[in-house]
Protein backbone atom coordinates (compact mmCIF):
# COMPACT_ATOMS: atom_id res chain seq x y z
CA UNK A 1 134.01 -150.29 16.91
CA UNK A 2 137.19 -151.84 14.78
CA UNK A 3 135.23 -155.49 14.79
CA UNK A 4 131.91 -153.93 14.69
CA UNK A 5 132.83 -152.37 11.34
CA UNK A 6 134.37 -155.53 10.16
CA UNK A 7 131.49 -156.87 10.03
CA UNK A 8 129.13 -154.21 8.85
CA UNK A 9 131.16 -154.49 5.82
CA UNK A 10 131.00 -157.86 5.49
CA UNK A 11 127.14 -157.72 5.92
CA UNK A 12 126.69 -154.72 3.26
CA UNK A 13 129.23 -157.16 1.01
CA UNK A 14 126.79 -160.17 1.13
CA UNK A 15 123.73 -157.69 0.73
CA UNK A 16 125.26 -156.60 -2.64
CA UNK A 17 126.22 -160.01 -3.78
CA UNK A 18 122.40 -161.35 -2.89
CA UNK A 19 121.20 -158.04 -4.29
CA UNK A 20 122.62 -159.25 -7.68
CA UNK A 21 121.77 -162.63 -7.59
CA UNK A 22 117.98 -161.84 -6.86
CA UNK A 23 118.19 -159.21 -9.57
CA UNK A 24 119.24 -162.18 -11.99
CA UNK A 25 116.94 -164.68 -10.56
CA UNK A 26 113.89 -161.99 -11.54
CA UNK A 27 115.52 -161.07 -15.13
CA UNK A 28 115.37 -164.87 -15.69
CA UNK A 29 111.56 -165.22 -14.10
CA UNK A 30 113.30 -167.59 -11.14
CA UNK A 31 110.53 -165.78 -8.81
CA UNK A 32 111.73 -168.52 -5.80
CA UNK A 33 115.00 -167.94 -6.10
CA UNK A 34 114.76 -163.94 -6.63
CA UNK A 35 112.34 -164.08 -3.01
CA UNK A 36 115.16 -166.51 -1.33
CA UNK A 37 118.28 -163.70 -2.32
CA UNK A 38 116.02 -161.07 -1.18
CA UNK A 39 115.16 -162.64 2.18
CA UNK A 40 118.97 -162.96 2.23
CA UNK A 41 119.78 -159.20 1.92
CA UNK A 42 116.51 -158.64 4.84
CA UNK A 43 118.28 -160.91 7.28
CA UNK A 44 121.75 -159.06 6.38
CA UNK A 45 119.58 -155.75 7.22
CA UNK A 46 118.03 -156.45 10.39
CA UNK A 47 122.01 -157.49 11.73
CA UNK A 48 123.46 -154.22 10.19
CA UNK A 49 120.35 -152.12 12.09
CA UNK A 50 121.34 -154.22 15.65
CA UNK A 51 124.84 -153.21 15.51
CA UNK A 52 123.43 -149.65 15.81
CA UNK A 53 120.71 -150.71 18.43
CA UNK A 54 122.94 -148.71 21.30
CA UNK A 55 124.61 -146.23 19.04
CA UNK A 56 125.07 -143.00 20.41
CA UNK A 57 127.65 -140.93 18.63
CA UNK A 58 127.04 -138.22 17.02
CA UNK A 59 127.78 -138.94 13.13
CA UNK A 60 124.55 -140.68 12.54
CA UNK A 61 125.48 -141.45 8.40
CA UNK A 62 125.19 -145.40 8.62
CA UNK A 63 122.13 -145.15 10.66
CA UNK A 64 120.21 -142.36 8.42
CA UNK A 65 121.53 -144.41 5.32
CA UNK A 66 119.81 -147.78 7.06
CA UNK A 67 116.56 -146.03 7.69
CA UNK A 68 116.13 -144.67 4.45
CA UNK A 69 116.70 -148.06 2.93
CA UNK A 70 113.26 -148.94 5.09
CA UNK A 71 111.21 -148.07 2.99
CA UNK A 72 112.60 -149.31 0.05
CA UNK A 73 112.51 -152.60 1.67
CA UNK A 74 109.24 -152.72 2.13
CA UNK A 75 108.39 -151.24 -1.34
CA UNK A 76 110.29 -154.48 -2.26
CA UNK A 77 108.60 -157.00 -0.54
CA UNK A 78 105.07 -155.66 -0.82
CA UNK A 79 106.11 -156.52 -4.26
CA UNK A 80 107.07 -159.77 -4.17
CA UNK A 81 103.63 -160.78 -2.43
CA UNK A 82 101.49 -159.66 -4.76
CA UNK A 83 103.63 -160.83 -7.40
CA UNK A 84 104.22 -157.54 -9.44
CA UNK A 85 107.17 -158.78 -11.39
CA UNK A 86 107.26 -156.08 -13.67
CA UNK A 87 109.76 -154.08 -13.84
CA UNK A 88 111.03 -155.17 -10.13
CA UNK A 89 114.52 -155.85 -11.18
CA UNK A 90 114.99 -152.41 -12.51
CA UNK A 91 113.70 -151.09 -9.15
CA UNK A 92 115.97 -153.35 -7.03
CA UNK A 93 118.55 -152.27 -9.25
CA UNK A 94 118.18 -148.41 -9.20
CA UNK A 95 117.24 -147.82 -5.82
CA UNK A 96 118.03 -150.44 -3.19
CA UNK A 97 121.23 -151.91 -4.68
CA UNK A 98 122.42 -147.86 -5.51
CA UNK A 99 122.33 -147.76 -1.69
CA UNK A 100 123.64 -150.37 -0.83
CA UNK A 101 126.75 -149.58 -3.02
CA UNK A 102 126.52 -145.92 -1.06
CA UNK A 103 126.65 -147.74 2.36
CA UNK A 104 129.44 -149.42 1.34
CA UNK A 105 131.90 -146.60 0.00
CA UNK A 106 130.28 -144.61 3.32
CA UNK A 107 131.40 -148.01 6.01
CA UNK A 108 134.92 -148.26 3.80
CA UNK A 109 135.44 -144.48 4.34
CA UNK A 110 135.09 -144.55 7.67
CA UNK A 111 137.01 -147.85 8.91
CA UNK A 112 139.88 -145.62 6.18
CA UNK A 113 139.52 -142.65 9.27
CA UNK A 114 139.38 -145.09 12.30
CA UNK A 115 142.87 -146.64 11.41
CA UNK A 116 143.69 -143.09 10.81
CA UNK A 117 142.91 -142.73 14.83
CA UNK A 118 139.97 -140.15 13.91
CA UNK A 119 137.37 -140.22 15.55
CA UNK A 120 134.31 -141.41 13.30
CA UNK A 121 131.48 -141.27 16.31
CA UNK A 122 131.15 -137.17 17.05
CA UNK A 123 130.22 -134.31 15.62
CA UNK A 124 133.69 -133.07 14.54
CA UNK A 125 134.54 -135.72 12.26
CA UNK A 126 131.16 -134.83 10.02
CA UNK A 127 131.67 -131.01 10.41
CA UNK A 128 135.49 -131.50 8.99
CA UNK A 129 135.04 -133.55 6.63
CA UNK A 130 131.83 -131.64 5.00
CA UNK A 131 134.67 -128.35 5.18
CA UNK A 132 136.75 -130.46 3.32
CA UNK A 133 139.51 -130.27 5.89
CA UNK A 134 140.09 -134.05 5.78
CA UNK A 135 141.61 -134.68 2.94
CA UNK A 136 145.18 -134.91 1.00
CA UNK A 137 145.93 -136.43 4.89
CA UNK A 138 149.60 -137.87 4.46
CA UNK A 139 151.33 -140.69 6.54
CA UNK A 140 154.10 -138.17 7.00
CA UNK A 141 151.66 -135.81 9.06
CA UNK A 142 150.23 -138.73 10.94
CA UNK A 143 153.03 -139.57 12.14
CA UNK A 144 154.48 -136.07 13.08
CA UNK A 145 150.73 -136.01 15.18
CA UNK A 146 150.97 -138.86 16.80
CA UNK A 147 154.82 -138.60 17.71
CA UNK A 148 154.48 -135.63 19.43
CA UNK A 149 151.33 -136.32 21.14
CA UNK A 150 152.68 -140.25 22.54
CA UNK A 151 155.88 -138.53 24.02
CA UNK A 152 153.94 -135.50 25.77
CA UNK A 153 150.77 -137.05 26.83
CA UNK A 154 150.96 -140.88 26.23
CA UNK A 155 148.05 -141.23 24.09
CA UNK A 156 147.84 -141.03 20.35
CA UNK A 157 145.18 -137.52 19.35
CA UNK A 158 142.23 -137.58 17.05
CA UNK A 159 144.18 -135.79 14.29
CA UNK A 160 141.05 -134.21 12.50
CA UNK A 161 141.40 -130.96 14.59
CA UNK A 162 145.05 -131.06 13.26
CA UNK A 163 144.43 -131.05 9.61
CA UNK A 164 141.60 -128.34 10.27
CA UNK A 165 143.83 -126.28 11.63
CA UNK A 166 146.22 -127.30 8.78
CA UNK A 167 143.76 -126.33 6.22
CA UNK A 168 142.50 -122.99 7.52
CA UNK A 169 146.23 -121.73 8.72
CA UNK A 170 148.75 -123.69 5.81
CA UNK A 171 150.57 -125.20 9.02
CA UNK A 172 150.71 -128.13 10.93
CA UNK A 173 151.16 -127.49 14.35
CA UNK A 174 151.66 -130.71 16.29
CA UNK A 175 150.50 -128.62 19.65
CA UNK A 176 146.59 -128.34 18.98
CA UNK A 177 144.59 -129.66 20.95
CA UNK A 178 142.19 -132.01 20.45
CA UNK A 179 138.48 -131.13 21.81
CA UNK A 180 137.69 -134.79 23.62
CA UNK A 181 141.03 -134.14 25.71
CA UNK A 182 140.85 -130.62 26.39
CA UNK A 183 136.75 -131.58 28.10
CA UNK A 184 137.50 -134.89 29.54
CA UNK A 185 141.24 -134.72 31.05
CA UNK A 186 142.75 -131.14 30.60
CA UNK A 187 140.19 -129.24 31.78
CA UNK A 188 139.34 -131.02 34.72
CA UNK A 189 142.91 -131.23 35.45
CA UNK A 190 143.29 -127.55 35.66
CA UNK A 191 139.64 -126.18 36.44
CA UNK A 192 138.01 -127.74 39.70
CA UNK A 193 135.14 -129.41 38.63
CA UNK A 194 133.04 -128.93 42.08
CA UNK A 195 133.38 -125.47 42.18
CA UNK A 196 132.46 -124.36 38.91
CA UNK A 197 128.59 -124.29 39.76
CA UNK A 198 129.38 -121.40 42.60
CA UNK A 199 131.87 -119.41 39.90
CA UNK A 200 129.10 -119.46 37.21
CA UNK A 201 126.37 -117.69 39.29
CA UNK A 202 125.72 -114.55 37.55
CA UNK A 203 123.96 -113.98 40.44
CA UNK A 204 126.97 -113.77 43.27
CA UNK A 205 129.14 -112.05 40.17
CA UNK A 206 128.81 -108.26 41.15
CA UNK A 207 129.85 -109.64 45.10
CA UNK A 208 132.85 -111.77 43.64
CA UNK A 209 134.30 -109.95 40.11
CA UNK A 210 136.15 -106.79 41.46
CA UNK A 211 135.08 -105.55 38.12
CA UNK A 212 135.56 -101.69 37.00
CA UNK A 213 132.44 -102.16 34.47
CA UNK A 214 129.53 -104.72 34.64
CA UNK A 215 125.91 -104.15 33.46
CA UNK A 216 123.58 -103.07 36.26
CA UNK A 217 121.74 -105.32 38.33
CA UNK A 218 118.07 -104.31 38.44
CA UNK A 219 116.52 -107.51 40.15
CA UNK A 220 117.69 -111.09 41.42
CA UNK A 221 116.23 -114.28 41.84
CA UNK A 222 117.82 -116.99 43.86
CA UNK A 223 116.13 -120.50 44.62
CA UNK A 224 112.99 -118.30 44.36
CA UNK A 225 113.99 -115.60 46.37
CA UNK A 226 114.17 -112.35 45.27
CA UNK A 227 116.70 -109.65 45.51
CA UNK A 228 117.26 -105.97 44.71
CA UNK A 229 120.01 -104.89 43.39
CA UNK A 230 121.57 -104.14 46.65
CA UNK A 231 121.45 -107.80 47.46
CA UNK A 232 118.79 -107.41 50.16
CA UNK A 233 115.79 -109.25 50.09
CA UNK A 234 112.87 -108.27 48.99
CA UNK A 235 108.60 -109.83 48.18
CA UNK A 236 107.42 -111.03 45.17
CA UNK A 237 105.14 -107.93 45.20
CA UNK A 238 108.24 -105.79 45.46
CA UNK A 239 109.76 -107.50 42.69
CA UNK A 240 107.25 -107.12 40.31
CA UNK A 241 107.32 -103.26 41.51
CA UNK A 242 111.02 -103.00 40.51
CA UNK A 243 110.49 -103.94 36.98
CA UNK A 244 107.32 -101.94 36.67
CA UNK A 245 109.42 -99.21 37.56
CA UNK A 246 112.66 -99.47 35.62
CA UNK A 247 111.09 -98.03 32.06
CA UNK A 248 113.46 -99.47 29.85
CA UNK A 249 114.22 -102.42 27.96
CA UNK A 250 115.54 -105.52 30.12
CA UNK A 251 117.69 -108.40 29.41
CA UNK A 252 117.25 -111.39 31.67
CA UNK A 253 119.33 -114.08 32.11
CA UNK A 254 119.34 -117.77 33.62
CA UNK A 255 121.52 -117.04 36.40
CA UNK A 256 123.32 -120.66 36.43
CA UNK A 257 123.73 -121.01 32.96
CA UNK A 258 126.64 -119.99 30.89
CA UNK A 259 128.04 -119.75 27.60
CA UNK A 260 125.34 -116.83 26.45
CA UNK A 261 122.13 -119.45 27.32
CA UNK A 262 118.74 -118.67 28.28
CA UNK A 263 119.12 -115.00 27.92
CA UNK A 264 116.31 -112.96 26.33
CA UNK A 265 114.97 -109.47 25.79
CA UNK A 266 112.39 -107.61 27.80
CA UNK A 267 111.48 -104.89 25.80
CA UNK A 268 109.28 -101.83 27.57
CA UNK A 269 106.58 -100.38 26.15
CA UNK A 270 103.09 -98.38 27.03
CA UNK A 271 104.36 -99.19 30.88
CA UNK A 272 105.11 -102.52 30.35
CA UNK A 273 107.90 -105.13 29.55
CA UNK A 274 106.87 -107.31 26.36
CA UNK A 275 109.11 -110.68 25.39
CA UNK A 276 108.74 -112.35 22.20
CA UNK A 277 106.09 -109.59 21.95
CA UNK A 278 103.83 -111.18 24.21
CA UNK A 279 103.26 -108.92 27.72
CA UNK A 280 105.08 -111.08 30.85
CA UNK A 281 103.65 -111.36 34.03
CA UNK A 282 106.22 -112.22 36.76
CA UNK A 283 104.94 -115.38 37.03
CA UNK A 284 104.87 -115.96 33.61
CA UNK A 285 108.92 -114.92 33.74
CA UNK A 286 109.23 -117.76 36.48
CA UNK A 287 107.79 -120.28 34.17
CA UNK A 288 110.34 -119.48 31.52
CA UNK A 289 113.56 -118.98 33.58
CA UNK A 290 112.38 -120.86 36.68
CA UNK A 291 113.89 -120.01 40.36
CA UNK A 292 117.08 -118.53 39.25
CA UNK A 293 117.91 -116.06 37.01
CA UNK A 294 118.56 -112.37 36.58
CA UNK A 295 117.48 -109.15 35.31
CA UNK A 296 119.83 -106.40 34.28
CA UNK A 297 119.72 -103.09 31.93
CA UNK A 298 120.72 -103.02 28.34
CA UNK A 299 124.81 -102.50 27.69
CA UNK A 300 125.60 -99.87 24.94
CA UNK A 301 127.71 -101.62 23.05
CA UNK A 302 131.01 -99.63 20.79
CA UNK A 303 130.50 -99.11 17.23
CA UNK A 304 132.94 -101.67 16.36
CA UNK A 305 131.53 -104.27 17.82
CA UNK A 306 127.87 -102.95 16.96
CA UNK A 307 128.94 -102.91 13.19
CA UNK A 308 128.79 -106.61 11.88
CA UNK A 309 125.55 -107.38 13.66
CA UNK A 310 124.16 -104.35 15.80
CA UNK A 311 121.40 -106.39 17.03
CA UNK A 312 123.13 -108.29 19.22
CA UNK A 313 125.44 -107.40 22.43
CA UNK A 314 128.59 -108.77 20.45
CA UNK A 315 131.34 -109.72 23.84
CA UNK A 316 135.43 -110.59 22.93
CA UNK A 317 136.26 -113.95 24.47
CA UNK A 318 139.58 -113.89 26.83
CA UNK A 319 141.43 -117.09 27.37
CA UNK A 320 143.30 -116.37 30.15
CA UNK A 321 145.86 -119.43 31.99
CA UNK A 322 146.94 -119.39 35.56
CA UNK A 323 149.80 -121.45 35.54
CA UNK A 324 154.15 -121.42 36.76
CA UNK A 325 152.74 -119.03 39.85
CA UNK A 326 151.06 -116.05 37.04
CA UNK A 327 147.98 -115.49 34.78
CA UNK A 328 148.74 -115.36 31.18
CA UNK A 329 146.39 -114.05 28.27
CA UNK A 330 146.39 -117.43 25.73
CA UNK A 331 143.80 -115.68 23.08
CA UNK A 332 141.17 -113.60 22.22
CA UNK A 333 138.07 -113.74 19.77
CA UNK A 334 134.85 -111.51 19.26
CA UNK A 335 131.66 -113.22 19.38
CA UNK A 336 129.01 -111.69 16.77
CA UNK A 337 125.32 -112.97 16.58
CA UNK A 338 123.48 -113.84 13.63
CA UNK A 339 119.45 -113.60 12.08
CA UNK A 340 118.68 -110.92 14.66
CA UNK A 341 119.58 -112.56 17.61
CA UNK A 342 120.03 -110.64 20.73
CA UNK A 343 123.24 -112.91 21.87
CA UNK A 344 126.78 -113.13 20.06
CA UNK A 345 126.49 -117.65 21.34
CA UNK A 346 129.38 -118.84 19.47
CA UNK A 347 127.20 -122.14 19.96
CA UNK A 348 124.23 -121.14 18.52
CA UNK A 349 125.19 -120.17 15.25
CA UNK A 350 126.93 -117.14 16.12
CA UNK A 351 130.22 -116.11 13.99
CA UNK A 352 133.76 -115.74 16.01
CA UNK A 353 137.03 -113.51 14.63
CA UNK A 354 139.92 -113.70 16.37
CA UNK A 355 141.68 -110.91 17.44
CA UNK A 356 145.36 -109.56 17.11
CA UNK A 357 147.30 -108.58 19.99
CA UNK A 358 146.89 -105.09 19.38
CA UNK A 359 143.35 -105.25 18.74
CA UNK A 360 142.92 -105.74 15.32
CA UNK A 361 140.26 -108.31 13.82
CA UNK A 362 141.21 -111.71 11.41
CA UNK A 363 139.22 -111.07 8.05
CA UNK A 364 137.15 -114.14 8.41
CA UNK A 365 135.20 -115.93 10.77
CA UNK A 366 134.64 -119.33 12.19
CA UNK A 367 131.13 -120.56 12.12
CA UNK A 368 129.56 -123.36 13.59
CA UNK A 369 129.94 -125.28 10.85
CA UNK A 370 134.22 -124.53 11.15
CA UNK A 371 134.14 -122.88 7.88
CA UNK A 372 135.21 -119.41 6.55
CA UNK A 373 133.26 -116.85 6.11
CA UNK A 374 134.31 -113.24 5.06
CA UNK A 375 131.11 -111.75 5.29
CA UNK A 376 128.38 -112.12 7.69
CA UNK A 377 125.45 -113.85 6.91
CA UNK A 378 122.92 -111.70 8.08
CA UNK A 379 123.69 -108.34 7.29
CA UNK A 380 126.21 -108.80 4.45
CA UNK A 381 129.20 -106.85 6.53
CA UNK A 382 132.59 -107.55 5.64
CA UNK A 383 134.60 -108.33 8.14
CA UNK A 384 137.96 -107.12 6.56
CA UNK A 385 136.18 -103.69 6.85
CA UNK A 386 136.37 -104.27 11.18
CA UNK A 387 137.89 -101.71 13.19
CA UNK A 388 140.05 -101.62 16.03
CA UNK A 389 139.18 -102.62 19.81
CA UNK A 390 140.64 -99.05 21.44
CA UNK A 391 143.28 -100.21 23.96
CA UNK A 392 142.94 -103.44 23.79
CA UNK A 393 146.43 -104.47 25.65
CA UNK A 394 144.33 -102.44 28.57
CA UNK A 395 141.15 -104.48 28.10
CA UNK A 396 143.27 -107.93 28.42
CA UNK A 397 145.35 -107.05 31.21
CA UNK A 398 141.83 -106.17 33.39
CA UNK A 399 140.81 -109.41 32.79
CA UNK A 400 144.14 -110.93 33.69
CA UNK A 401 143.57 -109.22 37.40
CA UNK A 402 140.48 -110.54 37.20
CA UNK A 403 141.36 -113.92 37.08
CA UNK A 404 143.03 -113.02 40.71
CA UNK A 405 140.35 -113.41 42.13
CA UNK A 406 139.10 -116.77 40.98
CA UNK A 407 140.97 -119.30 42.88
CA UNK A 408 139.84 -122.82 42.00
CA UNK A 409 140.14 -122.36 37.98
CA UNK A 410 143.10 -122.09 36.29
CA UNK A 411 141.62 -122.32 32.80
CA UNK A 412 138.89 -119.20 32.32
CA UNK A 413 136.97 -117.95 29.26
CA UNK A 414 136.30 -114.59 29.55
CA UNK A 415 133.03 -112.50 27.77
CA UNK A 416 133.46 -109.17 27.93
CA UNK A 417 131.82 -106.40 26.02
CA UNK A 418 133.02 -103.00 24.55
CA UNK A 419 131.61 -100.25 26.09
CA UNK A 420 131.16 -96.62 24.32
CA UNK A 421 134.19 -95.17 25.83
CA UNK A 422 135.98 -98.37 24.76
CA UNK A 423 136.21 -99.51 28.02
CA UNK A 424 135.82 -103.19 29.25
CA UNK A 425 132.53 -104.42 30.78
CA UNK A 426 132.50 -107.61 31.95
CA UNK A 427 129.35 -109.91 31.26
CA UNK A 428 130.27 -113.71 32.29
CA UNK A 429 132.94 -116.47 32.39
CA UNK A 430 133.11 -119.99 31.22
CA UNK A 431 135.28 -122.92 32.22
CA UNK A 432 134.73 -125.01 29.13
CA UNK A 433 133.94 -123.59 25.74
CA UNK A 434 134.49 -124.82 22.02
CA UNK A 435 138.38 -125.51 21.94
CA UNK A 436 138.14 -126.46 18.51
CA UNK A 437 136.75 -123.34 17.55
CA UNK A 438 138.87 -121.37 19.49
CA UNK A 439 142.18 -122.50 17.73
CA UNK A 440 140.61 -122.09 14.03
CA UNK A 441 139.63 -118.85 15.00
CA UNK A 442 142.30 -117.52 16.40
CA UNK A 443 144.83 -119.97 14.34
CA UNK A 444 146.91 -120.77 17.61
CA UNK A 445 146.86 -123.85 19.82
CA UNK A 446 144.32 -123.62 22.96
CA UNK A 447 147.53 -123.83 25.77
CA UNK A 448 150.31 -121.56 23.31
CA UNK A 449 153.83 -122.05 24.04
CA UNK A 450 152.89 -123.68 27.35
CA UNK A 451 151.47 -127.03 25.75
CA UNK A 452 154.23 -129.09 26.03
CA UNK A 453 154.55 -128.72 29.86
CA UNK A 454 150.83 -128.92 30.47
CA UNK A 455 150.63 -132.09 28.61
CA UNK A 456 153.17 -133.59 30.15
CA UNK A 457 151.98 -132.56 33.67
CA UNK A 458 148.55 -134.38 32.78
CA UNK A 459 150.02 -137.25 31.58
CA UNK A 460 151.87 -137.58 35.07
CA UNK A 461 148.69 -136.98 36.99
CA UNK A 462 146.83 -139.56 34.99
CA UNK A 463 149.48 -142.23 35.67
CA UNK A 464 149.87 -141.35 39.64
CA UNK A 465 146.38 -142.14 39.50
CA UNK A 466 146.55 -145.43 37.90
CA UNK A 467 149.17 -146.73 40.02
CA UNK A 468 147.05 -145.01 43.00
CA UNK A 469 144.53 -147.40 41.78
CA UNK A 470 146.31 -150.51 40.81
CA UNK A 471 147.76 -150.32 44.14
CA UNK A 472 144.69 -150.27 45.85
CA UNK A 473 143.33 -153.23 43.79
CA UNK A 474 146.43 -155.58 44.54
CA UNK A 475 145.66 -154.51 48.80
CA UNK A 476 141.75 -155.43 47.89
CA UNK A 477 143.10 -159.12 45.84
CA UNK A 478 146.00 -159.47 48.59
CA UNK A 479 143.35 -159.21 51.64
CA UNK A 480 140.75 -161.97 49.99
C-alpha cells in the first residue's frame, strides 16, 4: 500500500492546508472563499475514504479516524448553509482540523512501520504496538532480522513479533517466527492440509488416539447419526434415552471444531440437563451444535491446574515436531479460562503460562492482548504462587507416542488435561494455533534449535515450485 499511503498523506496535507485557509477566510468574514477551502478539504475526504473502499486488514485506525470525522463534516456544512458564522472558525479549528492533524501523525506513523517491513494491515501490529513492544526499534536489530531471515528463508520477516519477543524476554532472537509464515507457508509445508478435517474429529478420536486417559464418551453424533459410546448406532429416541440416563453434568462439544470452540456445559438437575439454564430438548441441542458434535462426562481436573481459575477445565498445550525420522517436544503452556468460563480458549480471552521442562509454571501470563499479567483477572490468583505439574517429563513423552500415530502432520498442538492422580488425559489436537502467543509465552522460538533447517527446507520447496511453474508457463508460451 507504499503508493496508496503516499498519497493519503498528501491528501490529509492539502486537507490541513485548506483547513487553514478556510479558517482565515471565516476570521476575515470571506464567507465564499471560507465555503470554496472547505469544499476543498470534502473533495480531499471523499478520495482518502475510496482508498479504503476494499480495505480489509485488520488495523482499522485510518478508517475509524475517517468515519468519525463524518460527522463533523456535516456539522460543518450544515453550517455553512444556513450561514451560522459564529463561532465556526473556532469549531473548524478545535475539532475537524485537531483530526486532521491526528490522521496525519497516525498515516506518518505507519508509512515509519511499513519501510520498517511491519506489517501495518493485521491485528498484530495494533496489539504490539498498544503493549508498547514497538518501540526504541534500532537499525542495528533490523538488520540482524532481516539478515538472518533473507539467508534462511529468502524473504525479509515482519519484525514486530521480534521486538515482542525482545521486550517480554530482554533478547533478540533472530529465530522467531513470524505468525503470517508459520499459517501460510510453514505449516502447510509440514501439516497436510487435506487431511486435517479427518484428524480433528473428536468424534473418530477414541478409535484413532491410543490414548491411556481420555474423557468418556457418553453419546455421538455424526452427519446426524447417532452413536453410543460403543460406536454402534443407535435412534434418535435412544439418544435422547442415553442422556436422560447419564445423571450428571455433560459437556458437549462441536465435534469438527477445534481449538476449545463450541463447547458448552450441560448441567443435570431435577432429572434433567439445563444449558445456559434453560432445559434442552435434543432437538433443541441439534439447533445449537447442528449434525456433529459430541457429548462426554465432566474431567476432574488436578488442583494445580484447578487453582487459578477452577471453573474451567484448564488443558497444557504440547508442541510436539516430527521431523529428521523422530518426534520432538518443542514447548509447553497451560491454558487457564477467564470470567467463569467453562473452557481454558487461549483465543477467547483465556490466559497462557508456559511451562518449564520439569513442570514448573512462568510467573506471568500471556493474554490476548500479548501483555503480562501476574495475576489473573478473574479470581485475583497469583500465578507465581502455581505449583508443579507431577511428572511432567512423563506427561510429554505420552504425547510424543502419541504423535506416532498421526501420520500426515508433522506439526501438532496438543491439549491435554491433568487428571487427579496427575496423570495425562488427553482432550484434542490442533494443527494451527497462535504462534505468536506461543513464543511470548513460553519465551522460545515456535521450531527451537531446529529453525534454521526448517526454514531453509521451505525456502527450497517454495522455489522447486516456482521453477515447477515457470517451467510449465514457458511449455504453455512455447506451444502457442
Amino acid at each position: 500500500m507504499s503508493n496508496k499511503r503516499e498519497l493519503e498523506i498528501k491528501l490529509i496535507n492539502q486537507s490541513i492546508k485548506a483547513i487553514h485557509f478556510s479558517v482565515d477566510s471565516l476570521n476575515n468574514e470571506a464567507y465564499s472563499d471560507a465555503i470554496e477551502m472547505y469544499n476543498t478539504v470534502l473533495k480531499a475526504y471523499d478520495s482518502l475514504i475510496k482508498l479504503y473502499e476494499d480495505y480489509e486488514g485488520k488495523n482499522t485506525y485510518i478508517p475509524d479516524q475517517l468515519r468519525s470525522i463524518e460527522a463533523d463534516h456535516k456539522s460543518v456544512i450544515k453550517a455553512f448553509e444556513k450561514g451560522e458564522w459564529r463561532g465556526l472558525s473556532n469549531r473548524i479549528h478545535s475539532t475537524i482540523l485537531s483530526t486532521y492533524k491526528t490522521l496525519l501523525e497516525t498515516s506518518l506513523e505507519l508509512k515509519e512501520f511499513e519501510e520498517k517491513n511491519v506489517n501495518v494491515y493485521d491485528k498484530y501490529y495494533g496489539m504490539f504496538k498498544e503493549a508498547g513492544y514497538l518501540e526504541n526499534v534500532t537499525d542495528e536489530k533490523l538488520d540482524r532480522i532481516q539478515r538472518y531471515w533473507r539467508k534462511h528463508y529468502g524473504k525479509e520477516a515482519d519484525p514486530s513479533f521480534h521486538l515482542a519477543y525482545e521486550h517480554i524476554t530482554g533478547t533478540l532472537d533472530e529465530r522467531v517466527v513470524p505468525q503470517g509464515f508459520m499459517f501460510r507457508e510453514i505449516i502447510p509445508y509440514l501439516n497436510d492440509k487435506s487431511m486435517m478435517h479427518f484428524y480433528k474429529d473428536k468424534n473418530v478420536y477414541d478409535m484413532l488416539i491410543d490414548a491411556e486417559n481420555r474423557p468418556d464418551s457418553v453419546l455421538k453424533c455424526v452427519n446426524g447419526q447417532y452413536f453410543n459410546a460403543d460406536h454402534l448406532t443407535i435412534s434418535k429416541g435412544k439418544a435422547l434415552q442415553t442422556i436422560f440416563n447419564t445423571k450428571e453434568d455433560l459437556i458437549i462439544k462441536h465435534s469438527l471444531s477445534d481449538d476449545g470452540k463450541g463447547i458448552g456445559k450441560l448441567k443435570f438437575y431435577k432429572h434433567a440437563h439445563y444449558y445456559n439454564e434453560k432445559k434442552l430438548s435434543l432437538n433443541e441441542i441439534e439447533q445449537v451444535w447442528g449434525d456433529n458434535f459430541i457429548i462426554q462426562k465432566v474431567i476432574k481436573q488436578h488442583p494445580v491446574m484447578a487453582e487459578p481459575h477452577k471453573y474451567s477445565v484448564n488443558t497444557v498445550r504440547i508442541v510436539t515436531l516430527r521431523w529428521n525420522d523422530s518426534v520432538h517436544h518443542l514447548m509447553s503452556y497451560a491454558r487457564f479460562g477467564v470470567g467463569k468460563s467453562i473452557t481454558d480458549n487461549a483465543a477467547s480471552e483465556g490466559m497462557c503460562i508456559g511451562i518449564q521442562p520439569d513442570g514448573t509454571f512462568m510467573n506471568f501470563s500471556i493474554g490476548t492482548d500479548s501483555k503480562l499479567h501476574y495475576v489473573h483477572p478473574t479470581t485475583d490468583f497469583e500465578f507465581s504462587k502455581l505449583g508443579k505439574i507431577p511428572d511432567f517429563e512423563e506427561v510429554v513423552e505420552s504425547v510424543l507416542k502419541l504423535h506416532d500415530r498421526i501420520l500426515h502432520e508433522n506439526y501438532v498442538s496438543w491439549d491435554i488435561a491433568i487428571g487427579l492422580d496427575g496423570r495425562p488425559i488427553f482432550i484434542e489436537m490442533n494443527f494451527w494455533g497462535a504462534t505468536w502467543k506461543y513464543q511470548l509465552s513460553c519465551q522460545m522460538p515456535a521450531l527451537g534449535h531446529f529453525t534454521e533447517e526448517i526454514l531453509t527446507a521451505v525456502k527450497k520447496d517454495r522455489e522447486k515450485k516456482q521453477q515447477v511453474q515457470q517451467d510449465k508457463d514457458r511449455s504453455l508460451h512455447t506451444q502457442t
